[in-house]
Protein backbone atom coordinates (compact mmCIF):
# COMPACT_ATOMS: atom_id res chain seq x y z
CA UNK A 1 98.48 99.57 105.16
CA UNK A 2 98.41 95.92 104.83
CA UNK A 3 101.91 94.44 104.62
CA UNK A 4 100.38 92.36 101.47
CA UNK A 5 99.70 95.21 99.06
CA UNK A 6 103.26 96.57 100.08
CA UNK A 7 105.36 96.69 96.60
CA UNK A 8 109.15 96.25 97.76
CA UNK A 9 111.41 97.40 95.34
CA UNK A 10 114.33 95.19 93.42
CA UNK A 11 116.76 96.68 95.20
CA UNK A 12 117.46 98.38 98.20
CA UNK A 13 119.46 101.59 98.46
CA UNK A 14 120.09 104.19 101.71
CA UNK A 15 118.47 105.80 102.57
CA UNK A 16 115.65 103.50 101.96
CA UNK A 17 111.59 104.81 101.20
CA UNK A 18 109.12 102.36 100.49
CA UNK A 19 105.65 103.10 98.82
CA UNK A 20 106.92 106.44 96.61
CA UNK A 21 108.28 104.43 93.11
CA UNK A 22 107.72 106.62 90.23
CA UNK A 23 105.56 104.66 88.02
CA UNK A 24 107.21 104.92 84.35
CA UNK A 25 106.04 106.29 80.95
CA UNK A 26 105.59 104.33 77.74
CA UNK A 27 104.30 105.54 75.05
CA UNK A 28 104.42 104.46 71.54
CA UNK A 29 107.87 103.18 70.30
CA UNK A 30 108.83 103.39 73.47
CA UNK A 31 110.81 100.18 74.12
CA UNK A 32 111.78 97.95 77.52
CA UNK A 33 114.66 96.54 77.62
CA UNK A 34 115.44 93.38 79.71
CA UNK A 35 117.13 90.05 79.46
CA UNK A 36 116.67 87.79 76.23
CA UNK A 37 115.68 84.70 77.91
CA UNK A 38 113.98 82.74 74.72
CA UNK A 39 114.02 83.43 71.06
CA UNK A 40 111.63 84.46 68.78
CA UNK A 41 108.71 87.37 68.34
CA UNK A 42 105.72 87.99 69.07
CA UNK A 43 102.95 90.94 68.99
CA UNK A 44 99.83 91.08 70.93
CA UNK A 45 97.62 93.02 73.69
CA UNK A 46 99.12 93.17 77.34
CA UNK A 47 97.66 91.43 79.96
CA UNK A 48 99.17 92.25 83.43
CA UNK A 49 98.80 89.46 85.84
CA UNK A 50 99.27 90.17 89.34
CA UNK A 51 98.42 86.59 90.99
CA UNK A 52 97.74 82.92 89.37
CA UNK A 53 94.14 84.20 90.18
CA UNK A 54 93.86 86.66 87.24
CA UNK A 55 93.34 85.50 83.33
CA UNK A 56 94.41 85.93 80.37
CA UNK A 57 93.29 85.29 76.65
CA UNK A 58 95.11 83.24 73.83
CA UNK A 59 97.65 85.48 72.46
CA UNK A 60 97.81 88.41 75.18
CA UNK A 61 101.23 89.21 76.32
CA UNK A 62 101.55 88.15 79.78
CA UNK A 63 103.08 90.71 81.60
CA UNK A 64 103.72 89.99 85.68
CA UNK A 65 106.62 90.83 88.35
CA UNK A 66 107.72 87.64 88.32
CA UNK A 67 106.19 84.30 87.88
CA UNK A 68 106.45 80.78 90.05
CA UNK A 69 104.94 77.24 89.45
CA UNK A 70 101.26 78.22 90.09
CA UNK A 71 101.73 80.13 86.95
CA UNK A 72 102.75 77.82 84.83
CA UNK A 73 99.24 76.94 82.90
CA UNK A 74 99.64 80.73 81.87
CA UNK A 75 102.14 80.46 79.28
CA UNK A 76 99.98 77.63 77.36
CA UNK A 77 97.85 80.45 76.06
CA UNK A 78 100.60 83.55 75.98
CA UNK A 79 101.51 84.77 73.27
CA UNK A 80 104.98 85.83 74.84
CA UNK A 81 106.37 86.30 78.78
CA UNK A 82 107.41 89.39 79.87
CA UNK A 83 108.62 89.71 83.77
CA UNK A 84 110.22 92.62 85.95
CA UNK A 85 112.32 89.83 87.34
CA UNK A 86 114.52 86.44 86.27
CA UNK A 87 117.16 85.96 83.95
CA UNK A 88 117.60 82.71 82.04
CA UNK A 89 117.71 80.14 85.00
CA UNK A 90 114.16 82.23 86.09
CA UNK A 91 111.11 80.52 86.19
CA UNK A 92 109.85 82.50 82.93
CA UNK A 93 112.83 81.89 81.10
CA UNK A 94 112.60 77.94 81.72
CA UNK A 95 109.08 77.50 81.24
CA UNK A 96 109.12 79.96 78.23
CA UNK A 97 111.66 77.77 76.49
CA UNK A 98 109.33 74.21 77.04
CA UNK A 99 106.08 76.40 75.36
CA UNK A 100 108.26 77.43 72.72
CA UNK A 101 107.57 81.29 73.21
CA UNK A 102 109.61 84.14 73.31
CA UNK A 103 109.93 85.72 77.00
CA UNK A 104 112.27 89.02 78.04
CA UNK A 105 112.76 88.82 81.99
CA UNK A 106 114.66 90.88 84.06
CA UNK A 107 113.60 94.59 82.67
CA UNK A 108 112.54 95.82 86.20
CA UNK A 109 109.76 98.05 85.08
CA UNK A 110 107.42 96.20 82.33
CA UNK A 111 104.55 95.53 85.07
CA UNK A 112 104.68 99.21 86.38
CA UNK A 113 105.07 100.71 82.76
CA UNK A 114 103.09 99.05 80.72
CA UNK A 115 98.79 98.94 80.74
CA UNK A 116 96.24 96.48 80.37
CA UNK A 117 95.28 96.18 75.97
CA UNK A 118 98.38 97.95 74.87
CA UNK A 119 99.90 96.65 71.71
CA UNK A 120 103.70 95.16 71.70
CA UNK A 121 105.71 93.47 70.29
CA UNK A 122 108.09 91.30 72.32
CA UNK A 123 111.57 89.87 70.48
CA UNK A 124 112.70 87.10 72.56
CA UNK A 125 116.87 87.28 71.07
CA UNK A 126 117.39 90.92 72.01
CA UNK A 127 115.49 91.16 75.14
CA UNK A 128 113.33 94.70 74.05
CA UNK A 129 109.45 95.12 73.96
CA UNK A 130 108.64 97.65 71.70
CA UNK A 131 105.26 99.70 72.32
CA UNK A 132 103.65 99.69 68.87
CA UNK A 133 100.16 101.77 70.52
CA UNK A 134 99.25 103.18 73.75
């Protein structure tokens, strides 16, 4: 295995296994809960992004691990920011607040849970994404 595609988790704990994560179940209503980092709702279609490689179309929900710099041009087309990691001094939650859109950060399982085209809706001031289908 190819220490690239290695998924380390947010924390470590003893005795420590790498590679087994249970991947988690949303279905509809089903709701994530992570740090408000910027105001505000928004609904749309996920679009997971796992490098600054990948796309995304005007008013998808970007959903990624975490985001950095390179990622920036991103959140001029997102509807909304959703992250596994940050909290409101994170890169999403800065750059979020400049586009004006409403992020959650911090919920340590939106890129595992959710998939590709399902519909949320993100709210920014509590810090939950709600599954509406999927």
């Amino acid at each position: 295995m190819s220490l690239t595609k290695l998924e380390l988790p947010l924390r470590f704990t003893q005795p420590m296994s790498v590679g087994d994560e249970m991947r988690a179940v949303v279905t509809s209503g089903s709701a994530i809960r992570g740090v408000p980092a910027v105001s505000g709702r928004a609904r749309g279609r996920v679009r997971l992004l796992r490098s600054p490689d990948d796309d995304i179309e005007p008013g998808e929900i970007l959903v990624a691990r975490v985001t950095d710099t390179g990622w920036t041009p991103f959140f001029a087309t997102a509807a909304a920011i959703v992250t596994d990691i940050g909290g409101a001094m994170s890169h999403a939650a800065i750059v979020a607040r400049e586009f004006g859109i409403p992020a959650v950060v911090g919920t340590e399982i939106a890129s595992r849970a959710l998939r590709d085209g399902q519909l949320v809706e993100v709210d920014g001031a509590s810090g939950v994404v709600t599954v509406i289908d999927g």
